[in-house]
N, C-alpha and C. Protein backbone atom coordinates (compact mmCIF):
# COMPACT_ATOMS: atom_id res chain seq x y z
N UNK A 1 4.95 -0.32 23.29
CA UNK A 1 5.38 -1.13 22.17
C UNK A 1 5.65 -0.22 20.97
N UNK A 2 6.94 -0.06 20.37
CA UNK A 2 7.44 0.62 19.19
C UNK A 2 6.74 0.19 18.02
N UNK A 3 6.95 0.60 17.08
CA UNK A 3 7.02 0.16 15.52
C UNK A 3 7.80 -0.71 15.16
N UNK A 4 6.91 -2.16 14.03
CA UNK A 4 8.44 -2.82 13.61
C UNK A 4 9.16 -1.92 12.73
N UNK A 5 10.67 -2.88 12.75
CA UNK A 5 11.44 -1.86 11.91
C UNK A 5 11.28 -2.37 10.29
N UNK A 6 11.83 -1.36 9.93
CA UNK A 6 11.39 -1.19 8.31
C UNK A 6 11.86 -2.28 7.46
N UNK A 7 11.72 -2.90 6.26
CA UNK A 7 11.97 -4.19 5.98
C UNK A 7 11.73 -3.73 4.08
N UNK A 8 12.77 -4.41 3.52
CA UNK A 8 12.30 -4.32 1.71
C UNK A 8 11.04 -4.64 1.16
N UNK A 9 10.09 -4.46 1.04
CA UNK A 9 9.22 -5.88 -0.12
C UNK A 9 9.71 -5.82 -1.59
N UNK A 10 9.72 -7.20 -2.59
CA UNK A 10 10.28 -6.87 -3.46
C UNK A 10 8.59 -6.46 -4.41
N UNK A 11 7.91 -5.99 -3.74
CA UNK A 11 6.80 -5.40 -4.24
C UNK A 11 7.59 -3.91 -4.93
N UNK A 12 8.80 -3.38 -4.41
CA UNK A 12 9.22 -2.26 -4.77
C UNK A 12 8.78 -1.19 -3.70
N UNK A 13 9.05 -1.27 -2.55
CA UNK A 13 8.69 -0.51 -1.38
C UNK A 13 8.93 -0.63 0.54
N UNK A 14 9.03 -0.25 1.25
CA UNK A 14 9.89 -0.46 2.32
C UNK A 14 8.47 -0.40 3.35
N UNK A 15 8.46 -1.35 3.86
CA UNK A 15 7.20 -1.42 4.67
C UNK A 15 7.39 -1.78 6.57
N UNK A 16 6.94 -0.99 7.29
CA UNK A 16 6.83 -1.35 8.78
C UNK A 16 5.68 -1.70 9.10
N UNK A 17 5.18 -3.05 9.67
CA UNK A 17 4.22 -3.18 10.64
C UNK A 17 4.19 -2.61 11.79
N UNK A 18 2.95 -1.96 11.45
CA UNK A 18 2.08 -1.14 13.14
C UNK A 18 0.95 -1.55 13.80
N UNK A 19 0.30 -2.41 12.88
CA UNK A 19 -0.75 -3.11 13.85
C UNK A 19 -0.81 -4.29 12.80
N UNK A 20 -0.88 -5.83 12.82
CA UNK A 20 -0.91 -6.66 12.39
C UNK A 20 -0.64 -8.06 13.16
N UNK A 21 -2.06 -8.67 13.73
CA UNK A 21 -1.89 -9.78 14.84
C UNK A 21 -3.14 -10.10 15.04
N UNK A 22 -3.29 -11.42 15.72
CA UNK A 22 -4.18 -11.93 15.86
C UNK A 22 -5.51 -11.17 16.51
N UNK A 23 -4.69 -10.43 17.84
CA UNK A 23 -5.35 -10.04 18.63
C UNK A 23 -6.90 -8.92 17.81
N UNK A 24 -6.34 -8.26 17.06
CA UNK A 24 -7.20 -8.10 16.52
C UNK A 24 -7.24 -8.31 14.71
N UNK A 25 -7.85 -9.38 14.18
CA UNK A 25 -7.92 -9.49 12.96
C UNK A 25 -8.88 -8.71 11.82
N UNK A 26 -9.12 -7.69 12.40
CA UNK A 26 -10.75 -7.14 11.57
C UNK A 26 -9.33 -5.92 10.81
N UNK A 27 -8.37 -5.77 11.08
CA UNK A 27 -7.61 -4.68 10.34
C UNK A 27 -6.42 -4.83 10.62
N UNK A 28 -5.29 -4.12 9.59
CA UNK A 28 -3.96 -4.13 9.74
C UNK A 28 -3.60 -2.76 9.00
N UNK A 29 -2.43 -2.47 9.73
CA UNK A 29 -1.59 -1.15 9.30
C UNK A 29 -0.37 -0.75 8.90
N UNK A 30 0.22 -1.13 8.05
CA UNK A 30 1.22 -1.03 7.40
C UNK A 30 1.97 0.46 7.54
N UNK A 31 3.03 0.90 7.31
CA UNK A 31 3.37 2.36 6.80
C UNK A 31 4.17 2.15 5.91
N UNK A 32 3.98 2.67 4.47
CA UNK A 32 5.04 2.20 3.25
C UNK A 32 5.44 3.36 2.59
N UNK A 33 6.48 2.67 2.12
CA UNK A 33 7.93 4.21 1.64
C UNK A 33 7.84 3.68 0.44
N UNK A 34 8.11 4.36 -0.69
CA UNK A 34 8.36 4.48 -1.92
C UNK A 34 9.05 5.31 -2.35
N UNK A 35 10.29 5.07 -2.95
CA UNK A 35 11.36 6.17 -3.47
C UNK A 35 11.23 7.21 -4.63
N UNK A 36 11.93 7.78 -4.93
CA UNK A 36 10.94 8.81 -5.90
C UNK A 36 11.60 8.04 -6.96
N UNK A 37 10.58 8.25 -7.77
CA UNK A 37 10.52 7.75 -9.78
C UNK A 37 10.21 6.16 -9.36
N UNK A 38 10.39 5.25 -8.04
CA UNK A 38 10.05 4.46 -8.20
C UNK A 38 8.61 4.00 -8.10
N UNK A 39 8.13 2.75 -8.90
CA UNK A 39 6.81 1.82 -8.92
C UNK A 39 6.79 1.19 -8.35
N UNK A 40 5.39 0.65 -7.56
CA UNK A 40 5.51 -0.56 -6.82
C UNK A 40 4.96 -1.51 -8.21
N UNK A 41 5.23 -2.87 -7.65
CA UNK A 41 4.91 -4.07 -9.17
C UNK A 41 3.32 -4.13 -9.09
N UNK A 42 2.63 -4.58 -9.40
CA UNK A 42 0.99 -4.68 -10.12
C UNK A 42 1.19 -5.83 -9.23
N UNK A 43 -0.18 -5.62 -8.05
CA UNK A 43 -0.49 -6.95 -7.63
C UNK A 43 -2.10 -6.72 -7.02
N UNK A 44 -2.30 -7.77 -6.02
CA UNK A 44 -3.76 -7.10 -5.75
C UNK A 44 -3.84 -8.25 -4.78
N UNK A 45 -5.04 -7.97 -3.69
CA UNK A 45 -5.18 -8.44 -2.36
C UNK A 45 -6.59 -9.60 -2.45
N UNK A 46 -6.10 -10.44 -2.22
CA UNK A 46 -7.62 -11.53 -2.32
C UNK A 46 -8.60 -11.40 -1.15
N UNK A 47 -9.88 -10.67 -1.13
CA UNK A 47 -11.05 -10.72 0.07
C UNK A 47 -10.51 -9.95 0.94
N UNK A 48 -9.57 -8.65 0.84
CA UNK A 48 -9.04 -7.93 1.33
C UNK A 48 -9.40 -6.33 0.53
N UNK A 49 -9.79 -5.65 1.23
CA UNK A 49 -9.88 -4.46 0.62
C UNK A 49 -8.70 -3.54 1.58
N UNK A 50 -7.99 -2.93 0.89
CA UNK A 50 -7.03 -1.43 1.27
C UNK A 50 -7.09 -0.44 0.93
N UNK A 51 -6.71 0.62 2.12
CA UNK A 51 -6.72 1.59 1.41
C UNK A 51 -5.25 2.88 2.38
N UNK A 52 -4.91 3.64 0.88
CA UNK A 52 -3.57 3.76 1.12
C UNK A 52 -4.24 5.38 1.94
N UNK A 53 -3.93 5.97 2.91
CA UNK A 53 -3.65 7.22 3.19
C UNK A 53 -2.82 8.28 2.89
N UNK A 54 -2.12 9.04 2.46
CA UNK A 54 -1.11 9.22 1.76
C UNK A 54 -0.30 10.40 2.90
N UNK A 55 0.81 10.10 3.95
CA UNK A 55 1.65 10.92 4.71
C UNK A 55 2.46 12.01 4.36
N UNK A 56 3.01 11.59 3.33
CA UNK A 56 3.95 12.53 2.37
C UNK A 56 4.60 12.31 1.10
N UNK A 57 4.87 13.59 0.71
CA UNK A 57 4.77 12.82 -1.14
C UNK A 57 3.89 13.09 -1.95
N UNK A 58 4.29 12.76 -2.83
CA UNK A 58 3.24 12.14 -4.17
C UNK A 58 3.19 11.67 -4.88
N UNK A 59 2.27 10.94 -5.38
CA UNK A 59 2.01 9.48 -5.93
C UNK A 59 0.85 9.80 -7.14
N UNK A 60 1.15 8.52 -8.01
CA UNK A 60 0.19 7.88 -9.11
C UNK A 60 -0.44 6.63 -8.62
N UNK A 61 -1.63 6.55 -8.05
CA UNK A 61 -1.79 5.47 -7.91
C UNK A 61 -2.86 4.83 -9.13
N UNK A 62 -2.88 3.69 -9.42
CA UNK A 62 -3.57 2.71 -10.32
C UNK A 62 -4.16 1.81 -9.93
N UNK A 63 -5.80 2.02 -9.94
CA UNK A 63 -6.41 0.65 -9.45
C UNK A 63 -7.61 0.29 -10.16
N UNK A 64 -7.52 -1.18 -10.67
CA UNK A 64 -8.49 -1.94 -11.69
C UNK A 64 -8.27 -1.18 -12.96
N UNK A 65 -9.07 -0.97 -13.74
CA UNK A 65 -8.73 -0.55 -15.25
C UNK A 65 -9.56 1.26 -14.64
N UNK A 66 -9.63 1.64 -13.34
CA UNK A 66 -9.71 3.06 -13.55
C UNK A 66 -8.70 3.86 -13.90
N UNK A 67 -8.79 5.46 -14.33
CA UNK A 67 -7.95 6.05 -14.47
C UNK A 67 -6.56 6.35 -13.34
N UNK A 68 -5.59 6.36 -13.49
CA UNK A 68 -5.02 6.72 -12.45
C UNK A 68 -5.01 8.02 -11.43
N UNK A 69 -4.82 7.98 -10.38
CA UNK A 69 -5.59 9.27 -9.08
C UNK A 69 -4.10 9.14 -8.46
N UNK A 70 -3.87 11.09 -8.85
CA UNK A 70 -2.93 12.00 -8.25
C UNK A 70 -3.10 12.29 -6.66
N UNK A 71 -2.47 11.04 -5.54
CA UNK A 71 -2.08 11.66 -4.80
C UNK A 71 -1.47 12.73 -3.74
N UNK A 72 -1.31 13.29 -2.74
CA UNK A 72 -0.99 13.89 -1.91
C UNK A 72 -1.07 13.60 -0.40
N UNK A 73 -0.27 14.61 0.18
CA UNK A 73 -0.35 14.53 1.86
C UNK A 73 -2.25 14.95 2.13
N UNK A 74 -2.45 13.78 3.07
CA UNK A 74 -3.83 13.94 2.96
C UNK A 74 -4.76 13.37 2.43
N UNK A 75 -4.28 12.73 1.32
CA UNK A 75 -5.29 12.39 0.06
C UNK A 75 -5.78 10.24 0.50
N UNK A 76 -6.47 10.18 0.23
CA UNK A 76 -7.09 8.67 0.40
C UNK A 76 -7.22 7.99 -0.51
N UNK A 77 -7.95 6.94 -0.79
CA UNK A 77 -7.65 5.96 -2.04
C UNK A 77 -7.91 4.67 -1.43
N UNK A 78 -9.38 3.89 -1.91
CA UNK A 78 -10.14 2.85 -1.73
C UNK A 78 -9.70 1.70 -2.71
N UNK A 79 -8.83 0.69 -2.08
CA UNK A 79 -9.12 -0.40 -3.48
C UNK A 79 -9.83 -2.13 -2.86
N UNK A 80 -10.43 -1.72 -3.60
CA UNK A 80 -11.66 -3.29 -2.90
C UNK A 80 -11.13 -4.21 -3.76
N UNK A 81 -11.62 -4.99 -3.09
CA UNK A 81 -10.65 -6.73 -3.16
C UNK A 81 -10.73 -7.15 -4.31
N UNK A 82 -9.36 -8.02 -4.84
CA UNK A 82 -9.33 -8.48 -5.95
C UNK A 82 -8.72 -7.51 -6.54
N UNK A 83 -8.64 -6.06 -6.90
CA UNK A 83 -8.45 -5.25 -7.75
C UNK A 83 -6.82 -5.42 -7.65
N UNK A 84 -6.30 -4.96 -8.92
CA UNK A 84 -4.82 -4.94 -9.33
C UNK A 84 -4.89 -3.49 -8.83
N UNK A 85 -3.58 -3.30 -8.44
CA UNK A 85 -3.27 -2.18 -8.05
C UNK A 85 -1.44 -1.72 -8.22
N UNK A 86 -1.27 -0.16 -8.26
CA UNK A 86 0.30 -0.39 -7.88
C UNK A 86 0.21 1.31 -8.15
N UNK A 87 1.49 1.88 -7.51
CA UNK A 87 1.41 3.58 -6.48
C UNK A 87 2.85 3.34 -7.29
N UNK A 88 3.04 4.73 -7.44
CA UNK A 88 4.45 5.61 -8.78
C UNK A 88 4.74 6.40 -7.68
N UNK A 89 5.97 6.90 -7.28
CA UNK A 89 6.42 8.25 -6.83
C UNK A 89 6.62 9.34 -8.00
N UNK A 90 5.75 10.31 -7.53
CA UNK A 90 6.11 11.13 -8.88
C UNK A 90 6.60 12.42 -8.40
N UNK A 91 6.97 12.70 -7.11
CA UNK A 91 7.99 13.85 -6.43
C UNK A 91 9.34 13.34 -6.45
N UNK A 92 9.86 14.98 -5.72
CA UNK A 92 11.41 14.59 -5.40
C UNK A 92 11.91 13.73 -4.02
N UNK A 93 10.84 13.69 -3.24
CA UNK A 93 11.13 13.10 -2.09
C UNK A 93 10.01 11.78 -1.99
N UNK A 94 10.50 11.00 -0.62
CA UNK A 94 9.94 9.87 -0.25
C UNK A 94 8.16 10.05 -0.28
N UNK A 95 7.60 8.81 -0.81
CA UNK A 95 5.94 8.86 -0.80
C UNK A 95 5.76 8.16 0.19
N UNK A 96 5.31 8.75 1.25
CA UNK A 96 5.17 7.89 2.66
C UNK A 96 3.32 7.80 2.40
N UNK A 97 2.75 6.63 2.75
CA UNK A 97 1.38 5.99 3.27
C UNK A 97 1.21 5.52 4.28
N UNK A 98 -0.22 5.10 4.73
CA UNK A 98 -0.02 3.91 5.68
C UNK A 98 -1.37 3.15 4.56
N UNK A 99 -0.80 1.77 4.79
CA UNK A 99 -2.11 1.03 3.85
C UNK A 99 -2.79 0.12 4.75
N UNK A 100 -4.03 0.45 4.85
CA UNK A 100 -4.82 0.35 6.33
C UNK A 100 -5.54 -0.85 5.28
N UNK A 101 -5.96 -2.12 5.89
CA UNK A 101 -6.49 -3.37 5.28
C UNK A 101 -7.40 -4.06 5.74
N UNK A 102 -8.83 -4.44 6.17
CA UNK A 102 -9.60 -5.11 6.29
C UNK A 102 -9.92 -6.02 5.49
N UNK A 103 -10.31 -7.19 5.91
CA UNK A 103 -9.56 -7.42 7.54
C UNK A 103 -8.28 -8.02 6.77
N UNK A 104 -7.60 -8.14 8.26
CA UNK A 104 -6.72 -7.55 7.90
C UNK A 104 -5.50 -8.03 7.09
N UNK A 105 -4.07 -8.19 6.73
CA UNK A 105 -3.41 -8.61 5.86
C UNK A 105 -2.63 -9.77 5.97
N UNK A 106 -2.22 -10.91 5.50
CA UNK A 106 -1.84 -11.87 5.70
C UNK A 106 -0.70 -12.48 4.23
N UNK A 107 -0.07 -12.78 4.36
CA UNK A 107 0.79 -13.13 3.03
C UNK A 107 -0.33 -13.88 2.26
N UNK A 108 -1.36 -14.94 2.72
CA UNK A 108 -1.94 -15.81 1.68
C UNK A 108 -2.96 -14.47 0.87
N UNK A 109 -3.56 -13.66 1.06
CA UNK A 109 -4.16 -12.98 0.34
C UNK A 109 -3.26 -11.81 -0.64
N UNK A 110 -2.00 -12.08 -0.90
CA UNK A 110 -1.03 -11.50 -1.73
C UNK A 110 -1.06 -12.20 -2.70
N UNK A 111 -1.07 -11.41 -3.65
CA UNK A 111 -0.92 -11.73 -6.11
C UNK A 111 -0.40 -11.16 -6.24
N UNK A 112 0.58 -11.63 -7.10
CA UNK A 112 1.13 -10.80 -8.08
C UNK A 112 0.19 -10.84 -9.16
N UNK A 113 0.28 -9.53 -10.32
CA UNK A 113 -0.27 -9.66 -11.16
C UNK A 113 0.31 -9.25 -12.37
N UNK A 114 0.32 -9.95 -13.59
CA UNK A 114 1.14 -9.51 -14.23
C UNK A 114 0.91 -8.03 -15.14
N UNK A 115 2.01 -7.83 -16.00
CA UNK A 115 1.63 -6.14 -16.25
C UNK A 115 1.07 -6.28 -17.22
């Protein structure tokens, strides 16, 4: 079984499902693209905690009223539920993640939040 294929969110970011199904609900796995100079919008996950891995790139990410944390290839990043969140490209090339979610992700636990 492949990867789905890649799809817009108007979260500001290009996202493929890699694991997301019933079969197992305790987690889901996203892989998300972000273009450079672009933001994703401020939103945050209800009774869902994520967390982004970071593939390639680099990023600003922002979560709850902490300071913002300078990503890299390699680099991790915990945001527990409820928290507003939203990831900056701040290279010349694509900020690839995967945003790994317990359990796992579902449209009803998606907010927007405003800025």
């Amino acid at each position: 079984m492949g990867f789905a294929p890649e799809f817009y969110f108007k979260e500001g970011c290009f996202i493929s499902e890699w694991l997301n199904n019933d079969v197992d609900p305790a987690v889901s796995i996203a892989r998300a693209r972000v273009e450079p100079g672009q933001t994703t919008r401020w939103h945050r996950l209800k009774d869902v905690t994520e967390r982004y891995l970071i593939l390639a790139g680099q990023g600003l990410a922002e979560v709850g009223k902490e300071e913002a944390h300078q990503l890299g290839p390699g680099d991790a990043i915990v945001i527990p539920p409820g928290s507003r969140q939203r990831i900056q490209n701040i290279g010349d090339g694509d900020l690839v993640f995967l945003a790994i979610c317990t359990p796992r992700f579902t449209p009803e636990c998606y907010e927007w939040v405003d800025d």
